[in-house]
Protein backbone atom coordinates (compact mmCIF):
# COMPACT_ATOMS: atom_id res chain seq x y z
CA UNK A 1 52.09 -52.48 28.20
CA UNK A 2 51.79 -48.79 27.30
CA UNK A 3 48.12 -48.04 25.51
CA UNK A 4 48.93 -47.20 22.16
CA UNK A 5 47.52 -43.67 21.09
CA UNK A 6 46.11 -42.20 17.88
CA UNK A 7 47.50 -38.81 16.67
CA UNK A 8 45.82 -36.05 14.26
CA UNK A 9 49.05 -37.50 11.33
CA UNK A 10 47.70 -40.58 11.34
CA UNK A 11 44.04 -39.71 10.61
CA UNK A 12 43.16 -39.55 7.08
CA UNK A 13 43.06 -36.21 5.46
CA UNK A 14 39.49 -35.41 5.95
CA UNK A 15 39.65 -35.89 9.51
CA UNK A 16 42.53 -33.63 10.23
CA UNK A 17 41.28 -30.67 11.92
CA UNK A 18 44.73 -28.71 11.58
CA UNK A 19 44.71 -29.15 7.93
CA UNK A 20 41.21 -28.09 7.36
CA UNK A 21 42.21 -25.47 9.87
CA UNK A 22 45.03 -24.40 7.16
CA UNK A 23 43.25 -24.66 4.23
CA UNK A 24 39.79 -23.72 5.30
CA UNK A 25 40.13 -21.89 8.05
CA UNK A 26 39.12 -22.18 12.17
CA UNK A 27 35.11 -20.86 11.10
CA UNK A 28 34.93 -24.16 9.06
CA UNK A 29 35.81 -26.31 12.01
CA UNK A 30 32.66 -28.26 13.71
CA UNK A 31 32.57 -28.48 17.41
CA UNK A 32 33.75 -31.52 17.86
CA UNK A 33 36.49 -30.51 15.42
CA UNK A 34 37.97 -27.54 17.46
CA UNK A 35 37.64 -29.83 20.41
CA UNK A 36 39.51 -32.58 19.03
CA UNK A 37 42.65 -29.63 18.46
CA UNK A 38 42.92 -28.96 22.19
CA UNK A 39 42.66 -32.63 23.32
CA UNK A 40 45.15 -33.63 20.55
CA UNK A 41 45.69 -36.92 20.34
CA UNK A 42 43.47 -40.19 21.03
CA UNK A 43 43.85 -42.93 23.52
CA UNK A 44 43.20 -46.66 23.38
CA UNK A 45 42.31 -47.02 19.92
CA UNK A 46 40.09 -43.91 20.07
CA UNK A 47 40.52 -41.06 17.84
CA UNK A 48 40.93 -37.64 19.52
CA UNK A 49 37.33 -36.55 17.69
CA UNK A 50 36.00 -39.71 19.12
CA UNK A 51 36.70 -38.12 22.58
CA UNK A 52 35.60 -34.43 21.59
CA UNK A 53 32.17 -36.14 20.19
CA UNK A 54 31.58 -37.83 23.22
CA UNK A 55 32.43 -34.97 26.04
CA UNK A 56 29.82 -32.93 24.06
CA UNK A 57 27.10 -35.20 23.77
CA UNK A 58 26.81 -35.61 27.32
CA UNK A 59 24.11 -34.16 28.76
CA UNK A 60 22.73 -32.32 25.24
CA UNK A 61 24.79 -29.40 26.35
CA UNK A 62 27.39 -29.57 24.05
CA UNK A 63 29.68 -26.50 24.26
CA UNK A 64 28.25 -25.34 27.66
CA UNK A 65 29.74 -29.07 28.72
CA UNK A 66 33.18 -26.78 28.97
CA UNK A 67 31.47 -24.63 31.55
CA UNK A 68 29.14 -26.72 33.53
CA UNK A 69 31.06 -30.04 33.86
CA UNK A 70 33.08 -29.48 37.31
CA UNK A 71 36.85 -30.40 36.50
CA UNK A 72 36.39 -33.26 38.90
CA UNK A 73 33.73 -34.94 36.57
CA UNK A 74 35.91 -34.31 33.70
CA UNK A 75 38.56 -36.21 34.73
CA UNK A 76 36.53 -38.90 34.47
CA UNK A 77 35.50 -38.81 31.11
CA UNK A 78 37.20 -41.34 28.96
CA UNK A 79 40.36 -40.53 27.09
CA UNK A 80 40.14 -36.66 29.07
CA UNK A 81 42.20 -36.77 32.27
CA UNK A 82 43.49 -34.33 34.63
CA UNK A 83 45.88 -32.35 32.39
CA UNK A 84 43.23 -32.61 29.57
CA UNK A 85 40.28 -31.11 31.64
CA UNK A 86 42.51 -28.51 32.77
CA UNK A 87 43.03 -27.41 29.65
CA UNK A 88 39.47 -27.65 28.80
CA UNK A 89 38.39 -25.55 31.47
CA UNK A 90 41.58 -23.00 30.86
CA UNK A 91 39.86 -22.15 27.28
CA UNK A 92 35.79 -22.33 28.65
CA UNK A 93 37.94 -18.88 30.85
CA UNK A 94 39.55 -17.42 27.77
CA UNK A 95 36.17 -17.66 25.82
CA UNK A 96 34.81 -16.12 28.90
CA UNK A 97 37.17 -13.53 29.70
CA UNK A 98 37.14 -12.79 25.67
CA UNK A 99 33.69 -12.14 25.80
CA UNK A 100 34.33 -10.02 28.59
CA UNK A 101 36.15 -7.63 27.65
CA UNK A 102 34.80 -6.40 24.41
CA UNK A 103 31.39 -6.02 26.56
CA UNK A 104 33.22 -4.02 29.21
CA UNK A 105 34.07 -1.51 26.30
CA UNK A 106 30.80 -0.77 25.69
CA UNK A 107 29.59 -0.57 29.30
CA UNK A 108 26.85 2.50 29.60
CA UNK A 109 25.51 3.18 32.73
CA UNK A 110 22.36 5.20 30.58
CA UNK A 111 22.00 1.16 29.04
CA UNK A 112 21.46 -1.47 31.97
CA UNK A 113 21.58 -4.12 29.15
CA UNK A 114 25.10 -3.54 28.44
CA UNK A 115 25.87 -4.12 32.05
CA UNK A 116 24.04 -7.51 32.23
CA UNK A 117 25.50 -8.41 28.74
CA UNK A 118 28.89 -8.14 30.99
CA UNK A 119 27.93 -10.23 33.91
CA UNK A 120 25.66 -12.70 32.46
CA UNK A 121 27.76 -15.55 30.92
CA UNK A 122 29.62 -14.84 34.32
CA UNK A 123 26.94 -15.62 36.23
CA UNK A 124 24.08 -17.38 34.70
CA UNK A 125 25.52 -20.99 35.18
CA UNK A 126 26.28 -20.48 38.57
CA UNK A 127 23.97 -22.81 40.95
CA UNK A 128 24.44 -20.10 44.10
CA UNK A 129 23.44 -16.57 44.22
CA UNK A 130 26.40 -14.16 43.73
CA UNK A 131 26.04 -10.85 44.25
CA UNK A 132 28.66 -8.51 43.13
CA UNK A 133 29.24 -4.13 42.68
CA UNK A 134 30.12 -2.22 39.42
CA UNK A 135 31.75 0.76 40.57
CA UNK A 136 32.62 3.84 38.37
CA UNK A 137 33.97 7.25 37.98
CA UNK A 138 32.19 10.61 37.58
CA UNK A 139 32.54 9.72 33.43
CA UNK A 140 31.00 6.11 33.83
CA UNK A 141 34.26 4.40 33.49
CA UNK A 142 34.35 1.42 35.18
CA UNK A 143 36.89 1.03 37.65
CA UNK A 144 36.39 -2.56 38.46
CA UNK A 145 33.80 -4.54 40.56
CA UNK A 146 33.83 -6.94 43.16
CA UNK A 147 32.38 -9.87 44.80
CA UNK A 148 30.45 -9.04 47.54
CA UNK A 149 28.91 -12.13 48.92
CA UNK A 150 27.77 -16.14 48.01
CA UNK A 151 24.70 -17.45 49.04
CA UNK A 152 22.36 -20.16 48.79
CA UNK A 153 20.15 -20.96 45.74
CA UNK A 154 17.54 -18.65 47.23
CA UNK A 155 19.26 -16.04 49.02
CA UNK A 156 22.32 -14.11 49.42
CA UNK A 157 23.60 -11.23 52.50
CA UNK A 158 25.41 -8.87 52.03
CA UNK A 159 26.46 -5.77 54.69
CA UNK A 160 26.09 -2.44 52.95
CA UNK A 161 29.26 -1.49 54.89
CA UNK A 162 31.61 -4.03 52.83
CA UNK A 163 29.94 -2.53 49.82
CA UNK A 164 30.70 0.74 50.56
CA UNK A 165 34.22 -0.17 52.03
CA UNK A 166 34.60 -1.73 48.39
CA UNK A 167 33.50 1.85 46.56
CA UNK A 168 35.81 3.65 49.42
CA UNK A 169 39.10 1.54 48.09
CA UNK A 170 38.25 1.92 44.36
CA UNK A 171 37.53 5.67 44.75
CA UNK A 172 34.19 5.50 43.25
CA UNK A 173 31.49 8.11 43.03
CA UNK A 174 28.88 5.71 41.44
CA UNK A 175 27.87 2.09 41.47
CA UNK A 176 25.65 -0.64 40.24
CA UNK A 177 24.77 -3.94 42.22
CA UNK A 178 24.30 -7.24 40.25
CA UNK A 179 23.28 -10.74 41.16
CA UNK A 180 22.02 -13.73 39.71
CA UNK A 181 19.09 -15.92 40.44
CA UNK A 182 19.97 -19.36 39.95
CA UNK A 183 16.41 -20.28 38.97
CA UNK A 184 16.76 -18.63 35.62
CA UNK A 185 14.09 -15.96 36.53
CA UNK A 186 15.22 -12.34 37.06
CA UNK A 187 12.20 -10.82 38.73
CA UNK A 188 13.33 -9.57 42.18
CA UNK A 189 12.59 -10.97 45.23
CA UNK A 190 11.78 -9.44 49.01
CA UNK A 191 14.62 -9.63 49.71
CA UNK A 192 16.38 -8.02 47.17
CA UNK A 193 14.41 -5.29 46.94
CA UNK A 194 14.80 -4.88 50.92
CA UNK A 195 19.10 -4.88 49.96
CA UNK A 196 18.44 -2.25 47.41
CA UNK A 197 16.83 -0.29 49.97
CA UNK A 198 19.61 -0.37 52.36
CA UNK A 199 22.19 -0.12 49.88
CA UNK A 200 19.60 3.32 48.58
CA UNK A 201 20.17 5.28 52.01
CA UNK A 202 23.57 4.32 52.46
CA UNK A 203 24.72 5.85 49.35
CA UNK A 204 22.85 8.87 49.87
CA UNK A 205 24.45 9.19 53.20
CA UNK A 206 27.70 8.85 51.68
CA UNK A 207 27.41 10.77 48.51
CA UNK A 208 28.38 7.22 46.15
CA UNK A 209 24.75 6.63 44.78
CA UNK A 210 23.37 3.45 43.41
CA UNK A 211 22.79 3.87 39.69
CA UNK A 212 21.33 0.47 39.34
CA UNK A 213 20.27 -3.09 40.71
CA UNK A 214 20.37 -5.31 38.17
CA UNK A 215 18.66 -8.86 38.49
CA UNK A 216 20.23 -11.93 36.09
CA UNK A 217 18.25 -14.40 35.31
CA UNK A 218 19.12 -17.01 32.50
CA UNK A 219 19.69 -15.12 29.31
CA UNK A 220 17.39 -12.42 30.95
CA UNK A 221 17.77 -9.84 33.08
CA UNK A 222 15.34 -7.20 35.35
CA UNK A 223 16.71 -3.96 35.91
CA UNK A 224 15.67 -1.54 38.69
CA UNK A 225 16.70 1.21 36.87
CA UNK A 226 14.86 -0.06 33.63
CA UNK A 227 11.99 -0.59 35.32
CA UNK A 228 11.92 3.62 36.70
CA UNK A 229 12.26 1.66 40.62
CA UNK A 230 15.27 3.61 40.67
CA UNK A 231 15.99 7.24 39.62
CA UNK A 232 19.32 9.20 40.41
CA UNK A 233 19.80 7.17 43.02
CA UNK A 234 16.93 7.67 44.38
CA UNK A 235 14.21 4.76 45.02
CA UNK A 236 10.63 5.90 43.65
């Protein structure tokens, strides 16, 4: 026997996210609400907000539930399912790469904020260090940026050469290094500032100087730069 389902037509009117959708518009939509448009349709007696109500209020972390539930756990979520946490996680990336790209427009290599405003809802939820490279043209237009290496919650390596490899192929004459700290707090460690050093000579040798080192914590960030440890490329 098939389970029978519940769809948004047979809710009553004040339940119907599409029609408030039309009449009020999406800004008027709870959570839950906009939730309940992308999952669709209930299962097993339960209503489709049912469903949205309950994948947020796991955890307390409502929205964030879209980026820090692994699609594996999400699947297991009743009335979700493969196909559904797909699509889950397909518009936690949109939001994502929305966010993205306005910040990119107003990336200013004079404003290290602006370049942790870029990487930060990139990178803050991550539970391993990444460290990645901004690189730019002689106007500060950003030519794109890479990942350079993974590491544990504590650490991360990375070989100056693959760095500079990286600014070689994208024809950069500047760049910017940016990592995370998957303890929330951005103050460097040892070890970074040891990398910074390295990274330091090697683009004086080479003529690609690092503008910045840029340290993201959660909703925080430390800048090298900021914090005069860097001028011109040059370490003080």
């Amino acid at each position: 026997m098939r389970p029978t389902t519940t769809t948004m037509k047979q809710l009553p009117d004040s339940e119907r996210p599409y029609e408030k959708f039309l009449n009020y518009g999406a800004a008027s939509l709870s959570d839950a609400e906009l939730l309940a448009v992308i999952i669709r349709s209930g299962t097993q007696g339960r209503k489709a907000i049912e469903i949205a109500q309950d994948f947020l209020g796991l955890g307390g972390r409502n929205l964030l539930n879209l980026y820090e539930i692994p699609l594996e756990e999400m699947q297991h979520i009743g009335g979700i399912g493969k196909v559904r946490a797909i699509q889950l996680k397909c518009v936690a990336e949109l939001s994502r790469r929305i966010a993205e790209t306005s910040r990119r427009e107003r990336l200013c290599l004079d404003r290290p904020q602006t370049i942790a405003d870029y990487c930060m809802e990139r990178m803050r939820h991550e539970e391993q260090e990444r460290l990645s490279a901004l690189f730019f043209d002689a106007k500060c237009h950003l030519l794109g940026d890479v990942l350079l290496s993974v590491g544990s919650a504590t650490a991360t390596f990375v070989s100056p050469r693959e760095i500079f490899l990286a600014a070689f192929r994208h024809k950069a004459v500047q760049l910017v290094l940016i990592h995370n700290h998957p303890s929330g707090d951005p103050v460097p460690s040892f070890q970074d500032d040891e990398v910074t050093k390295r990274v330091l000579e090697c683009g004086k040798l080479l003529n690609i100087p690092l503008i910045d080192h840029i340290v993201v914590g959660d909703r925080s960030y430390y800048s090298y730069r900021e914090h005069r440890r860097i001028i011109k490329g040059r370490e003080l």
